[in-house]
C-alpha atoms as a PDB file:
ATOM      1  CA  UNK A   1      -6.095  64.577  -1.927  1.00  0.00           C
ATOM      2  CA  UNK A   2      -4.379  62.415   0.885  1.00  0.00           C
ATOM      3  CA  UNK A   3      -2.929  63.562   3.926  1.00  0.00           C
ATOM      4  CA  UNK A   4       0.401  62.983   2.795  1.00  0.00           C
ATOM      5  CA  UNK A   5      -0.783  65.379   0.561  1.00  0.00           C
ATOM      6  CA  UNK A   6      -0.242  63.268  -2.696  1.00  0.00           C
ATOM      7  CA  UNK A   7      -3.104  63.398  -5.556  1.00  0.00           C
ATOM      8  CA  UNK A   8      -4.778  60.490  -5.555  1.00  0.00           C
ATOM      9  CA  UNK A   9      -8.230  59.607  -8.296  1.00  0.00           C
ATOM     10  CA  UNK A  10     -10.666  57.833  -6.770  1.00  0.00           C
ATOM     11  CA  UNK A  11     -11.114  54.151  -8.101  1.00  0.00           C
ATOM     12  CA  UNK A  12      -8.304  54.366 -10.623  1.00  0.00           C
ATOM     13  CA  UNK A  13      -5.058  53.234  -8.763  1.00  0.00           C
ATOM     14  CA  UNK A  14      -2.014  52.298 -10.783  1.00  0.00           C
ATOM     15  CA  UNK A  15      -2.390  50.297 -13.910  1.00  0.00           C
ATOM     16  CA  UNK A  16      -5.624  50.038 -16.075  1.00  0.00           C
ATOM     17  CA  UNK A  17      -8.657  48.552 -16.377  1.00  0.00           C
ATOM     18  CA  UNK A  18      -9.613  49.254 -12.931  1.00  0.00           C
ATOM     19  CA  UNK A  19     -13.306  47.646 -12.866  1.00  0.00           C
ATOM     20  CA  UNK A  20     -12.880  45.179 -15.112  1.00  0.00           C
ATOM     21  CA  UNK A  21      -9.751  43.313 -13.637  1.00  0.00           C
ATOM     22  CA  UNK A  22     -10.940  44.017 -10.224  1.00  0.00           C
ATOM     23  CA  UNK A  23     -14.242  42.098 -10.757  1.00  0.00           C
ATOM     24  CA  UNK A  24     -12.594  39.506 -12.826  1.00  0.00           C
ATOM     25  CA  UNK A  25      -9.667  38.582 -10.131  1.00  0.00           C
ATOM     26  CA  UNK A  26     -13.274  38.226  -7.602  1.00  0.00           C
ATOM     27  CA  UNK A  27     -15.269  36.065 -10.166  1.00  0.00           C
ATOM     28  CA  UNK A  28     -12.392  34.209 -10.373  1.00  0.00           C
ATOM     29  CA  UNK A  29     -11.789  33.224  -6.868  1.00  0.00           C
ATOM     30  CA  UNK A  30     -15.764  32.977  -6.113  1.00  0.00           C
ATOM     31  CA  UNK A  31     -15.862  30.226  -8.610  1.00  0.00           C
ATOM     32  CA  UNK A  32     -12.724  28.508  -7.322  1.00  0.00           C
ATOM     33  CA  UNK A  33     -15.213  28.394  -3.730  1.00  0.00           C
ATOM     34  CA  UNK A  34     -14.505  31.370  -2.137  1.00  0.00           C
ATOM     35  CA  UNK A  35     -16.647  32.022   0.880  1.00  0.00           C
ATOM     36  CA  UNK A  36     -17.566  34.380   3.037  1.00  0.00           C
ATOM     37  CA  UNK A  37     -16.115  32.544   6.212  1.00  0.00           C
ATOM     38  CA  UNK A  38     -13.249  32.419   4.383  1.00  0.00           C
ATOM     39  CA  UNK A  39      -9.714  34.226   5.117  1.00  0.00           C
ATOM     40  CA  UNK A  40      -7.855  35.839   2.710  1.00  0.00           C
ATOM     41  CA  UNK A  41      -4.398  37.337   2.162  1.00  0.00           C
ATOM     42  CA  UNK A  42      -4.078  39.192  -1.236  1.00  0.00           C
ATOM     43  CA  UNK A  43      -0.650  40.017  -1.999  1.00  0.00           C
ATOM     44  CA  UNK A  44      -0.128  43.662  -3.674  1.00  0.00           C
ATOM     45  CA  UNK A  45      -3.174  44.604  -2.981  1.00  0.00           C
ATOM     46  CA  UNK A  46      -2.626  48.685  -4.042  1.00  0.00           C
ATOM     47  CA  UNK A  47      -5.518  50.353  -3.379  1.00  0.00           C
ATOM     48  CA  UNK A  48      -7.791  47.788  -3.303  1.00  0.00           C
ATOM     49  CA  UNK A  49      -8.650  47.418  -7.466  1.00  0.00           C
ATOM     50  CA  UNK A  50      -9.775  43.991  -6.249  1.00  0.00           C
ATOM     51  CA  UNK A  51     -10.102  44.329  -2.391  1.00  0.00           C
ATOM     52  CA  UNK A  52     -13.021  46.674  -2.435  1.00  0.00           C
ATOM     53  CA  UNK A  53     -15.166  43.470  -3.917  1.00  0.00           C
ATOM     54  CA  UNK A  54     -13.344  41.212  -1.487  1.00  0.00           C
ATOM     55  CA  UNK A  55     -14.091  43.591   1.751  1.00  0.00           C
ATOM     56  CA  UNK A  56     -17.953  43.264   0.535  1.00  0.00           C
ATOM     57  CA  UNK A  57     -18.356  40.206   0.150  1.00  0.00           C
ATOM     58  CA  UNK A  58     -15.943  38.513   3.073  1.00  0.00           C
ATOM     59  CA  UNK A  59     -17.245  37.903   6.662  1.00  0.00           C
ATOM     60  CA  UNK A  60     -15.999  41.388   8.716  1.00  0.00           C
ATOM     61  CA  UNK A  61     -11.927  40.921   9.271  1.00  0.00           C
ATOM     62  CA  UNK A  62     -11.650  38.046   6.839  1.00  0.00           C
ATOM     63  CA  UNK A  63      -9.545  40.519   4.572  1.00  0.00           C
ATOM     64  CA  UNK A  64      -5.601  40.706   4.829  1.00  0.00           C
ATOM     65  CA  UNK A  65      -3.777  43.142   2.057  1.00  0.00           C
ATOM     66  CA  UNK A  66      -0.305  43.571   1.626  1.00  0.00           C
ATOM     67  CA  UNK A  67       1.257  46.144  -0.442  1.00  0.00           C
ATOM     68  CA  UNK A  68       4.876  47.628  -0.163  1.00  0.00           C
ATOM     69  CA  UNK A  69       3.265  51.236  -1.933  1.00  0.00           C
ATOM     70  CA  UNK A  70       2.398  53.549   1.274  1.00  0.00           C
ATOM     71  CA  UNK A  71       0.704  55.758  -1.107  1.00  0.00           C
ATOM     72  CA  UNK A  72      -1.378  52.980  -2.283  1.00  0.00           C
ATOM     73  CA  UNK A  73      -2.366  51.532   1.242  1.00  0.00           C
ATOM     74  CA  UNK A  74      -3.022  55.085   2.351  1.00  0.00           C
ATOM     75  CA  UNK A  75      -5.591  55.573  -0.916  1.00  0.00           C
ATOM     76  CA  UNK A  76      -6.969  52.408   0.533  1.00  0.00           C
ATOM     77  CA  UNK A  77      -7.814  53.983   3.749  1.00  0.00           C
ATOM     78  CA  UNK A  78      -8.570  57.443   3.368  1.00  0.00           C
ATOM     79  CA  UNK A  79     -10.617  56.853   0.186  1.00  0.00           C
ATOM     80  CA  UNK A  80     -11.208  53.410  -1.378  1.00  0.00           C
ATOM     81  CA  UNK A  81     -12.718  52.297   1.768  1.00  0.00           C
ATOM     82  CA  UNK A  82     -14.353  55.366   3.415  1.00  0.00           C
ATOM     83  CA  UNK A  83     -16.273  55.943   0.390  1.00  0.00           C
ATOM     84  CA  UNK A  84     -17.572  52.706  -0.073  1.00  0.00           C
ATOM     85  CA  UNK A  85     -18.432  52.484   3.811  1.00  0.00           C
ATOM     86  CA  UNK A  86     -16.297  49.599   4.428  1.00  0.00           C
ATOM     87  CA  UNK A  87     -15.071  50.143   7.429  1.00  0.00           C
ATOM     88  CA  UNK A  88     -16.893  48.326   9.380  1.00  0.00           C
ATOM     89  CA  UNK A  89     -16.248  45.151   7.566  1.00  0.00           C
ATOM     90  CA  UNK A  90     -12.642  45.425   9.380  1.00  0.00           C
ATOM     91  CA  UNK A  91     -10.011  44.866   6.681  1.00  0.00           C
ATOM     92  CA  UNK A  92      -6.574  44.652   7.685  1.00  0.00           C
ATOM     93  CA  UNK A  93      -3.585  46.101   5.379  1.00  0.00           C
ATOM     94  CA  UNK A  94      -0.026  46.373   6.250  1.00  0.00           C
ATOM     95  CA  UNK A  95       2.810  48.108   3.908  1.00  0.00           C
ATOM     96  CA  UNK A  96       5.577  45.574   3.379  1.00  0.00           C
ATOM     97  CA  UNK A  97       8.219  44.953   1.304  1.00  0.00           C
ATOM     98  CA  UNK A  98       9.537  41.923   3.008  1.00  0.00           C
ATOM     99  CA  UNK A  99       6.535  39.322   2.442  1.00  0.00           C
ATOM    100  CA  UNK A 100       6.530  39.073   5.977  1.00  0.00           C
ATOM    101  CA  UNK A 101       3.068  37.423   5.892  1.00  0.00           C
ATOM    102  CA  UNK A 102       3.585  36.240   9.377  1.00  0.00           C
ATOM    103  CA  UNK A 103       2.861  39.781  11.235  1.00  0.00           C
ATOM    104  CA  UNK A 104      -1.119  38.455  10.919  1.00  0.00           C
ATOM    105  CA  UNK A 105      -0.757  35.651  13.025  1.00  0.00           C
ATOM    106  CA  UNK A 106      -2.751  33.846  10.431  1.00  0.00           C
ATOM    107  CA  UNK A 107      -3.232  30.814   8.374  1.00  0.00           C
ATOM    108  CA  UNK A 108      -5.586  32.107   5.172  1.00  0.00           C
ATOM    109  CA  UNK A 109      -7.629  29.615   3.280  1.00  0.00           C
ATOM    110  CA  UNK A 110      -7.353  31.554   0.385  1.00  0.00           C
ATOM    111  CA  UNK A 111      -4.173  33.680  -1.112  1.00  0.00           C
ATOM    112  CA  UNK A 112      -4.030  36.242  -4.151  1.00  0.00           C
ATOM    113  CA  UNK A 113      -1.171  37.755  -6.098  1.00  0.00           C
ATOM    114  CA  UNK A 114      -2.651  38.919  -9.232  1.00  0.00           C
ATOM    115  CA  UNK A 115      -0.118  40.845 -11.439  1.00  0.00           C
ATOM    116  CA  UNK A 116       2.904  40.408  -8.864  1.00  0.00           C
ATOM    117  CA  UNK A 117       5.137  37.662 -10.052  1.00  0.00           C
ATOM    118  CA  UNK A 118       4.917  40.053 -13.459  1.00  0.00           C
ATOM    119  CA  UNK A 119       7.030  42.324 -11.828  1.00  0.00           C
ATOM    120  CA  UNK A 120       9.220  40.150  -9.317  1.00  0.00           C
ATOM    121  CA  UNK A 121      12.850  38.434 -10.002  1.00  0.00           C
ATOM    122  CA  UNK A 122      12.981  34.961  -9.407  1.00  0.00           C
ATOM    123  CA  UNK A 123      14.940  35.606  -6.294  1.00  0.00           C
ATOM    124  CA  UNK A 124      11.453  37.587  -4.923  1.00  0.00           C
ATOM    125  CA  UNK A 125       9.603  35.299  -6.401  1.00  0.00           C
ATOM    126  CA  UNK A 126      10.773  32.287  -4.187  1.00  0.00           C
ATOM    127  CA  UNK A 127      10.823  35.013  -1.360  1.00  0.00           C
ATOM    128  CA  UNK A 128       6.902  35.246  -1.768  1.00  0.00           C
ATOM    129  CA  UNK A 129       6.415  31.708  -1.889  1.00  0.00           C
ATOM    130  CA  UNK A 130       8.871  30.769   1.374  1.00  0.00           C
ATOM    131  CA  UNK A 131       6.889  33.231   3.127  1.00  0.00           C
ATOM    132  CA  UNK A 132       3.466  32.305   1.720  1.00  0.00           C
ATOM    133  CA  UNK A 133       4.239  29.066   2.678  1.00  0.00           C
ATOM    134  CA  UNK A 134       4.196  30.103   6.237  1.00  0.00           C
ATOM    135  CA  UNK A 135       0.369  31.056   6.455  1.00  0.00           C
ATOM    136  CA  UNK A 136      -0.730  28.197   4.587  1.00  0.00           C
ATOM    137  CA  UNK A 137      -2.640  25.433   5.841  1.00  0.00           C
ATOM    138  CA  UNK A 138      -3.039  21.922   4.359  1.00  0.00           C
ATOM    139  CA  UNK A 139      -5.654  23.109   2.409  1.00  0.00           C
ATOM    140  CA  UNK A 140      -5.117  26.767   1.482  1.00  0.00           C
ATOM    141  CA  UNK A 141      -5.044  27.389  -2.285  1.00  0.00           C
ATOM    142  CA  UNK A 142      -2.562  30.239  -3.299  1.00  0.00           C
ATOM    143  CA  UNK A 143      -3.901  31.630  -7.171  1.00  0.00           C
ATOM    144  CA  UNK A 144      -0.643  33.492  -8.696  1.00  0.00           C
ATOM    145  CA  UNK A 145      -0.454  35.393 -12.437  1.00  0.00           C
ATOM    146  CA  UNK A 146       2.045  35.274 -14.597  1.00  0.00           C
ATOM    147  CA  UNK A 147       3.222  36.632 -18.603  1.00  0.00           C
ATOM    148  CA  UNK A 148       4.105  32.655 -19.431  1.00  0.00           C
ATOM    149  CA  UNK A 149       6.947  32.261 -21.951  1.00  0.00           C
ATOM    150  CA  UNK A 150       5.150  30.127 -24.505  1.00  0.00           C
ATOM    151  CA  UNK A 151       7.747  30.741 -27.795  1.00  0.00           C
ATOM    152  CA  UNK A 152       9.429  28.320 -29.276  1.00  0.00           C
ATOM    153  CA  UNK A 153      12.882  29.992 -27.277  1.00  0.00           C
ATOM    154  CA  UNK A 154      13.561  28.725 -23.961  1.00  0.00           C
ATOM    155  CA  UNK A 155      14.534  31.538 -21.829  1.00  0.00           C
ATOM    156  CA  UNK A 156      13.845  34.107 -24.078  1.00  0.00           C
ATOM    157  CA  UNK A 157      15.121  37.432 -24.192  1.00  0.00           C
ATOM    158  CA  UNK A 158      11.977  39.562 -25.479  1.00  0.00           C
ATOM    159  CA  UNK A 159       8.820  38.659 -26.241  1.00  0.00           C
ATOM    160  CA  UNK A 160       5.816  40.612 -27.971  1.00  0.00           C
ATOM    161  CA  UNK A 161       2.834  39.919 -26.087  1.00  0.00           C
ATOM    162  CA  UNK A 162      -0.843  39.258 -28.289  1.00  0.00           C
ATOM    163  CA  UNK A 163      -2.748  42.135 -29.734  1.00  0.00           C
ATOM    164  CA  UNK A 164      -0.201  44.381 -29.604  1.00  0.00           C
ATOM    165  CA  UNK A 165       0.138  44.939 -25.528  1.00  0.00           C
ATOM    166  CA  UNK A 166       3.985  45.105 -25.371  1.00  0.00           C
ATOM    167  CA  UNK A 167       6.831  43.005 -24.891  1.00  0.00           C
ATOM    168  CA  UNK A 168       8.179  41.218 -21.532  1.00  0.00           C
ATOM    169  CA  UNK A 169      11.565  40.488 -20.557  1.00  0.00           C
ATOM    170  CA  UNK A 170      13.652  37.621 -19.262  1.00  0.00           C
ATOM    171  CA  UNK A 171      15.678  40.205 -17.417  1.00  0.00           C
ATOM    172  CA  UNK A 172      13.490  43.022 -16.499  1.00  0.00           C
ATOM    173  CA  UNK A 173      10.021  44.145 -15.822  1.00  0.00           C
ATOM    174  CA  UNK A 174       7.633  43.429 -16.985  1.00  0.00           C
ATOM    175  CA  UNK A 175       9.019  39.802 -16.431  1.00  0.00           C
ATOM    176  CA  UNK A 176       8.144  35.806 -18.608  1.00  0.00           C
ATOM    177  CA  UNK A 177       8.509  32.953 -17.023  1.00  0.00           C
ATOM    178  CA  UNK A 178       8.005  29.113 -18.615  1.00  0.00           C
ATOM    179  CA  UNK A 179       6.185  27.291 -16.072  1.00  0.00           C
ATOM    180  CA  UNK A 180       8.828  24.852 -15.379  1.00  0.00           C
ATOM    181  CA  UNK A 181      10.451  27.361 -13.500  1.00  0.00           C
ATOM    182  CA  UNK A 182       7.426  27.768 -11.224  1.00  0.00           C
ATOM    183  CA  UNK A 183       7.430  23.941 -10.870  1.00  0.00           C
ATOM    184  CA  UNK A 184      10.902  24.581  -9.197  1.00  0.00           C
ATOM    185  CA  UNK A 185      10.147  27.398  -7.095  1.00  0.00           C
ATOM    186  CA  UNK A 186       7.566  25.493  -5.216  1.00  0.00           C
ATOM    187  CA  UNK A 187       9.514  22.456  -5.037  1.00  0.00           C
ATOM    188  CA  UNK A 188      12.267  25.019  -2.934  1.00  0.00           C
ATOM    189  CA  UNK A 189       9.059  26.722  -0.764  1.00  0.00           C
ATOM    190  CA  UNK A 190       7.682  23.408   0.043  1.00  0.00           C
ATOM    191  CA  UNK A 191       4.738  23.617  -2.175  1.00  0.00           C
ATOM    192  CA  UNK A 192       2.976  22.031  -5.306  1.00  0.00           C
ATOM    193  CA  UNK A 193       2.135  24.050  -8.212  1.00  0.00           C
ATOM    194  CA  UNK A 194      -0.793  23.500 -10.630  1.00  0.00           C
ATOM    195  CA  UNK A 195      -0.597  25.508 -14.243  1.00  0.00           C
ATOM    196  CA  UNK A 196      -4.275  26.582 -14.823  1.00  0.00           C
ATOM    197  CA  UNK A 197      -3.556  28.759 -17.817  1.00  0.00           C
ATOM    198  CA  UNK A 198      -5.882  31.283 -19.516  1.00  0.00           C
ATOM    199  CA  UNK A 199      -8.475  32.904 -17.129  1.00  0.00           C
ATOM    200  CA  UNK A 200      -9.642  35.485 -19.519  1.00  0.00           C
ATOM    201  CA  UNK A 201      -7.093  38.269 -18.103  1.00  0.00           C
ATOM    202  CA  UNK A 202      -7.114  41.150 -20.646  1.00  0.00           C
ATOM    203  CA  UNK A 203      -3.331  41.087 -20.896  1.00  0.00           C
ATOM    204  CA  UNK A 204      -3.093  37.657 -21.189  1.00  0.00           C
ATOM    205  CA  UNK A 205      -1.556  36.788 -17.501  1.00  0.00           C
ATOM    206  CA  UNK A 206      -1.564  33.217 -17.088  1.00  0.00           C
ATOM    207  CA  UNK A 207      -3.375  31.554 -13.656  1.00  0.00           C
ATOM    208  CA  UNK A 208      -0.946  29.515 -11.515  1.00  0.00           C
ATOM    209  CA  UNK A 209      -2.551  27.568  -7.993  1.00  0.00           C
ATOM    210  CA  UNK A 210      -0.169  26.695  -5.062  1.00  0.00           C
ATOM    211  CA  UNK A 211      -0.718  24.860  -2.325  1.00  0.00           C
ATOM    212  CA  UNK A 212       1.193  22.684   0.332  1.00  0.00           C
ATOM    213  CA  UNK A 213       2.811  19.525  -1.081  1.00  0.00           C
ATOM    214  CA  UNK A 214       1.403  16.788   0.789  1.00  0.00           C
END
């Protein structure tokens, strides 16, 4: 129980697959050279489904989260972190639903939106990456998932994900995108975007890397 008085269970969050995403989205970024010394800014961070592995392994303060759920950051706080005995590594998390990145003072080395652009417009979309693009250095690497529209349809409407997980929509969440369009949104936030494609995500998100055109 929270102090907002909201029911909360322990190391399940929102969504599924709690441990096995969380470790996967920190495999992931260790082998793409994350280090300890390293700063990082994960975007939706909830209650910390990946943070708690980033918190352990990050030097103390190294951790940014942003997440526009108060419920989630407060699970963060109260429990997520308390029980693990995190504290003292120092993470920072803010509740914002601006992607007002900026508030840290910060330029992060490393930045994380796993399972966000699957629920954003393309308006918030190029939101995120404007702002984004304001804590980024000249060699920060932003990792972003995506559904990826990979039919034969251009822009289409519906499409049934593999193994039976659903559809996404064109015009509501869960949201597909073809990477071109990504290739546009970073050419209007001042970035590059690389398409790195399967990363062994369980629902098939797609791995996208950003980083500051040059």
């Amino acid at each position: 129980m929270l102090s907002t008085g909201e029911y909360y269970k322990p190391g399940v969050g929102v969504g599924e697959m709690w441990d096995e995403i969380g470790r996967l989205q920190f495999d992931f970024l260790y082998k793409e050279g994350l280090l300890p010394s390293h700063t990082l800014l994960d975007i939706g961070c909830g209650s910390l489904r990946g943070g708690i592995h980033y918190i352990q392994y990050l030097d103390k303060g190294n951790y940014y989260g942003f997440d526009r759920s108060s419920f989630l950051i407060t699970a963060a706080l109260e429990i997520e972190i308390p029980s693990r005995n995190l504290e003292m590594k120092m993470p920072h998390l803010y509740i914002r639903d601006d992607f007002h990145f900026g508030v840290t003072t910060k330029k992060f080395d490393f930045l994380l939106a796993q399972s966000v652009f699957t629920h954003l417009t393309w308006n918030s979309i190029l939101l995120c990456l404007c702002k984004a693009s304001l804590v980024m250095h000249p060699d920060s690497k932003f990792y972003a998932t995506f559904f990826e529209n990979d039919s034969d349809i251009p822009g289409a409407i519906q499409i049934p994900q593999k193994e039976g997980l659903g559809f996404t929509y064109i015009d509501r969440d869960p949201y597909h995108y073809e990477f071109s369009t990504f290739v546009d949104l970073a050419r209007r936030s001042g970035l590059e975007v690389k398409y790195i494609g399967d990363w062994d995500h369980p629902r098939f998100q797609k791995m996208l890397l950003f980083t500051k055109r040059t």
